[in-house]
Protein backbone atom coordinates (compact mmCIF):
# COMPACT_ATOMS: atom_id res chain seq x y z
CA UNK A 1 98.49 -82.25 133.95
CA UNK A 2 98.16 -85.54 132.20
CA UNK A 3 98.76 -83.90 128.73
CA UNK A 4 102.11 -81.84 130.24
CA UNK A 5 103.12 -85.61 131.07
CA UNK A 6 102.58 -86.99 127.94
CA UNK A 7 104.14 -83.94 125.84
CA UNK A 8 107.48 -84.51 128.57
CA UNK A 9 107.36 -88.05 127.37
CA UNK A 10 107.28 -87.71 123.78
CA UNK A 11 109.40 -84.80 123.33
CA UNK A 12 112.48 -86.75 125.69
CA UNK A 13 110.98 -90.21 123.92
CA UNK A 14 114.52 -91.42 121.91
CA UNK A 15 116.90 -88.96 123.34
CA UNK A 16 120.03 -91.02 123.61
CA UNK A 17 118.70 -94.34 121.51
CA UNK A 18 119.68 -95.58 118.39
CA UNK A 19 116.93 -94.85 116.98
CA UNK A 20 117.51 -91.14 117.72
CA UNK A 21 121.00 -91.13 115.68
CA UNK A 22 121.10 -89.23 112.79
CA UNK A 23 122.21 -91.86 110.25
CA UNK A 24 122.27 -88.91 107.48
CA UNK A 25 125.04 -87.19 108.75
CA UNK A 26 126.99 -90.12 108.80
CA UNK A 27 126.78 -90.52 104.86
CA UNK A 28 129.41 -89.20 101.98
CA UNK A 29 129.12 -85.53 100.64
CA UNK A 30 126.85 -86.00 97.84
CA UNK A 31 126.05 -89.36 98.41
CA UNK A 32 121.85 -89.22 97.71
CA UNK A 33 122.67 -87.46 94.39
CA UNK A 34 125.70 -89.72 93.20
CA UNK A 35 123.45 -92.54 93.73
CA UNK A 36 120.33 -90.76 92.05
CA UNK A 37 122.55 -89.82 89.11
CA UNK A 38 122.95 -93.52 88.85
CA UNK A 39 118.54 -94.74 89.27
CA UNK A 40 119.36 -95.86 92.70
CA UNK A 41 117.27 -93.93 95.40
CA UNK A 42 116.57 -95.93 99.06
CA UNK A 43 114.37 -94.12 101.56
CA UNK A 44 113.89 -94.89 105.54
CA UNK A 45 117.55 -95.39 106.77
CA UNK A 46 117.78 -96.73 110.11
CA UNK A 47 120.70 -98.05 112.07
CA UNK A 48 121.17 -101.67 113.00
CA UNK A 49 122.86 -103.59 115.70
CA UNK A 50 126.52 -104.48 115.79
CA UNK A 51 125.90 -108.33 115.35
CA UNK A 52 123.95 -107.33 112.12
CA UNK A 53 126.44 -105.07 111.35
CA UNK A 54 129.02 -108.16 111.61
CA UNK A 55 127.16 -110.51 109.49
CA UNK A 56 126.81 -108.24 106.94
CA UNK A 57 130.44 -107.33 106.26
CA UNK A 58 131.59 -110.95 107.18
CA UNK A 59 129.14 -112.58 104.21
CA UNK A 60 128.95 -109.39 102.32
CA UNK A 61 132.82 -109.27 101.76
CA UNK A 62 132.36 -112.97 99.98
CA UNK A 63 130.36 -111.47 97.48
CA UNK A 64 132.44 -108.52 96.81
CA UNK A 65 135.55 -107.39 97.76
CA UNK A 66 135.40 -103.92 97.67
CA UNK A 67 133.47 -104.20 101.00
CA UNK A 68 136.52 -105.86 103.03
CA UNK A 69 139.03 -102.93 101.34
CA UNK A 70 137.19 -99.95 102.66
CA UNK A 71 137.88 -98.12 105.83
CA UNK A 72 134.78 -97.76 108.28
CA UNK A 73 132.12 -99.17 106.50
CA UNK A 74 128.51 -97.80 106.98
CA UNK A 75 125.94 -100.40 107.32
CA UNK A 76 122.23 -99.08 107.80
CA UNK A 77 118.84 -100.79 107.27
CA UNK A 78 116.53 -99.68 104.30
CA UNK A 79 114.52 -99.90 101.05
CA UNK A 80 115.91 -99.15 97.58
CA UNK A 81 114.72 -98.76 94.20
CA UNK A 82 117.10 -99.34 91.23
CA UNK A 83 116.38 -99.17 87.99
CA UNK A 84 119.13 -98.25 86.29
CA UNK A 85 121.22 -101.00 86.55
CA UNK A 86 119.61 -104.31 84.37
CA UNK A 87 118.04 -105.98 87.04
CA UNK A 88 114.65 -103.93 88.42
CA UNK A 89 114.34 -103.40 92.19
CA UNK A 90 111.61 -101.34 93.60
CA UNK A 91 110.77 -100.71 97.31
CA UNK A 92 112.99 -103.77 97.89
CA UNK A 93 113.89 -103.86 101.50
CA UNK A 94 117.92 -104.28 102.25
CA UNK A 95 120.80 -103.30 104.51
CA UNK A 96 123.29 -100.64 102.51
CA UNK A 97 126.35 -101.08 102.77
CA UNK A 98 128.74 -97.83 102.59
CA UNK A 99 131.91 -98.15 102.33
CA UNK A 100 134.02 -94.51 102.00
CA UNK A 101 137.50 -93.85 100.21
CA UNK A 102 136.85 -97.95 99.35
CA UNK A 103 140.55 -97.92 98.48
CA UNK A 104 139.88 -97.38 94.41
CA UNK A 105 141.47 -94.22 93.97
CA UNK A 106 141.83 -93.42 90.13
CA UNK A 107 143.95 -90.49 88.80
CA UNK A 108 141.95 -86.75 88.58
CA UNK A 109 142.60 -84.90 85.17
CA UNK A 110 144.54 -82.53 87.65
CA UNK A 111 146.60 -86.08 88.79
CA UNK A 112 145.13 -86.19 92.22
CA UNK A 113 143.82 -89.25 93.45
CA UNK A 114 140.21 -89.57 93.14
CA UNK A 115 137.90 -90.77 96.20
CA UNK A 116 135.74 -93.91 95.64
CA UNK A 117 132.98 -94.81 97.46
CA UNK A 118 131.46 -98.38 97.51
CA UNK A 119 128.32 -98.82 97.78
CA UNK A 120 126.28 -102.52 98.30
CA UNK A 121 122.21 -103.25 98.78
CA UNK A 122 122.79 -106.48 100.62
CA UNK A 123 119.14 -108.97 100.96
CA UNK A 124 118.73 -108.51 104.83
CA UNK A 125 117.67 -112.25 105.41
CA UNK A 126 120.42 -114.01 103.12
CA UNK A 127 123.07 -111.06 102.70
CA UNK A 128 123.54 -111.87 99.40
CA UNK A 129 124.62 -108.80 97.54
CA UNK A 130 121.13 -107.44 95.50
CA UNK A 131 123.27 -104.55 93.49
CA UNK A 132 126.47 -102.20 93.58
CA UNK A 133 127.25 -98.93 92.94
CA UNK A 134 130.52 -97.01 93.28
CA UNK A 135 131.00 -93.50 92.70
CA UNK A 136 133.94 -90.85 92.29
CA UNK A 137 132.93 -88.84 95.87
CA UNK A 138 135.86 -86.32 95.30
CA UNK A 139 133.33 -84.25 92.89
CA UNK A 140 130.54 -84.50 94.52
CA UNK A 141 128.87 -82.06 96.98
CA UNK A 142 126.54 -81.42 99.85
């Protein structure tokens, strides 16, 4: 009986929390490869509380304004690696901030306007901005 208990537990454990959100699904098509394509990869996204989510965009936009021009920015909790970019981050814990269609919209050869996302690895203690990357999202997929 004590193991039927325990299997209830763990298998309800989370239903409903935070923790239980599927911060994936709440990402750009094609956002894991744009930003791979780029040397950034970030594993272990978790979401974070509104307060955090308030300093982050209220310091965050001081450092860069793309994050105050976006529409519903993403913020989630993580570790990224970057390479790519000059300075050398690995396993380097941070808050990511996403922001979609971050209100850069270049021409397409066909003269459509392109979708840009913004994307910021903020230092979770001091929220200074760590590195950026922004990315055409209209060609990118899955």
């Amino acid at each position: 009986m004590a193991w039927i208990g325990v299997l209830a537990f763990v298998l309800t454990h989370g239903k409903g929390d935070d923790s239980a959100v599927d911060v994936y699904s709440e990402l750009p098509p094609g956002f894991t490869a744009s930003l791979q394509q780029q040397g950034v990869r970030y594993a272990g996204l978790s979401p974070v509380d509104d307060a955090t989510v308030q300093q982050v965009l209220t310091r965050a936009t001081t450092d860069s304004g793309a994050v105050s021009t976006g529409a519903d920015p993403i913020v989630l909790r993580t570790s990224f690696t970057d390479h790519a970019q000059g300075a050398s981050f690995t396993d380097q814990p941070a808050l990511m901030v996403v922001v979609p269609d971050s209100g850069s919209t270049p021409q397409t050869s066909g003269g459509a306007a392109a979708s840009s996302v913004f994307v910021a690895f903020v230092d979770p203690t001091t929220y200074k901005t760590l590195t950026t990357v922004t990315y055409d999202a209209s060609g990118a997929s899955g």
